[in-house]
Protein backbone atom coordinates (compact mmCIF):
# COMPACT_ATOMS: atom_id res chain seq x y z
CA UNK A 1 103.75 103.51 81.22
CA UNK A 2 104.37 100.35 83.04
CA UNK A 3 101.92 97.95 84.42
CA UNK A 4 103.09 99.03 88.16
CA UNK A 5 102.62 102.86 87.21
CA UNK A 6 98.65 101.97 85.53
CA UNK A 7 98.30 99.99 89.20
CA UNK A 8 99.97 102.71 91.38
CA UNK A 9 97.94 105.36 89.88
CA UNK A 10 94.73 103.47 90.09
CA UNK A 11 94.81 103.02 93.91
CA UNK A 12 97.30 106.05 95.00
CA UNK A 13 96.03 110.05 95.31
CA UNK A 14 92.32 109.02 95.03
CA UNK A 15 90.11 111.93 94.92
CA UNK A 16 86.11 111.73 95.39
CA UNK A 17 83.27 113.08 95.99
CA UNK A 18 80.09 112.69 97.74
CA UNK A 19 76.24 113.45 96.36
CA UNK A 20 73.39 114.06 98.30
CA UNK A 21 70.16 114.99 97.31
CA UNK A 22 71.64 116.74 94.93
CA UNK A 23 74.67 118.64 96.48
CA UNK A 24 78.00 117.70 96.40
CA UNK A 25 80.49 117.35 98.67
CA UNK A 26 84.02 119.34 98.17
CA UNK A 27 86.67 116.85 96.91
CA UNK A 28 88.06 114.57 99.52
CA UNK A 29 91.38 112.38 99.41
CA UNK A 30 90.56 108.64 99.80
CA UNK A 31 93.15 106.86 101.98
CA UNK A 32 92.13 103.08 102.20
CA UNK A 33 90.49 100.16 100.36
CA UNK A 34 90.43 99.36 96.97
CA UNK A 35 87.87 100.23 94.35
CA UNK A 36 84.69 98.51 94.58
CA UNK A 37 83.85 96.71 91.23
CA UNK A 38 87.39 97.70 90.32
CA UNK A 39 89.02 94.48 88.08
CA UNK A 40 91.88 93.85 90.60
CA UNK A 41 90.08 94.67 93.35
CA UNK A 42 89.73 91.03 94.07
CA UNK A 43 93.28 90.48 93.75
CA UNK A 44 94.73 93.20 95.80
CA UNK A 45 91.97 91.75 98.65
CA UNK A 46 93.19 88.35 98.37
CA UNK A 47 96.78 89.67 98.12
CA UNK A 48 96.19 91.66 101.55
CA UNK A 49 94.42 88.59 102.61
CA UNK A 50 97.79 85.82 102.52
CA UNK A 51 99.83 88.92 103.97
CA UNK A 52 97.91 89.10 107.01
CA UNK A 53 97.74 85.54 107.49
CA UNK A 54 101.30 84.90 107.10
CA UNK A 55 101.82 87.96 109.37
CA UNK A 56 100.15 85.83 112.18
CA UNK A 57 102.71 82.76 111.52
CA UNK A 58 99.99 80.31 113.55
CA UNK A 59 99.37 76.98 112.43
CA UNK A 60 95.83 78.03 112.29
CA UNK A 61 97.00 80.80 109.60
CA UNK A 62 98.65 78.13 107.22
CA UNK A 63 95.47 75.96 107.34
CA UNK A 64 92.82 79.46 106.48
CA UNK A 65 95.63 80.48 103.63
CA UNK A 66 95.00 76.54 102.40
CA UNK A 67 91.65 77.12 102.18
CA UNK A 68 91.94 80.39 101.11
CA UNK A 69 94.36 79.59 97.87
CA UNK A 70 91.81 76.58 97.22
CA UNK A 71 88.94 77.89 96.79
């Protein structure tokens, strides 16, 4: 297994459930985000992140994408 196949499967066909008091919730497909306290989570934000900004292609992008690979 490759290192795109361990990420693919990670954040692809994503299947939870909910609790409540107790009862659970029939399983339910997520569709969006990435894994909170996941590893990479923090990378695949900041990868999103410089995507949408250079997306925009405003001089005001460039400078938060700056700031952004800086920090």
């Amino acid at each position: 297994m490759t290192v795109l196949h361990l990420f693919l499967n990670m954040y692809t066909r994503q299947v939870t459930r909910v609790s409540w008091k107790g009862v659970f919730s029939p399983p339910f497909t997520l569709s969006n985000g990435v894994k909170r306290g996941g590893v990479l989570s923090p990378i695949v934000f900041f990868i999103w992140i410089v995507y949408c900004i250079h997306s925009l292609s405003l001089p005001l992008a460039a400078l938060l994408a700056e700031f952004l690979l800086e920090s």
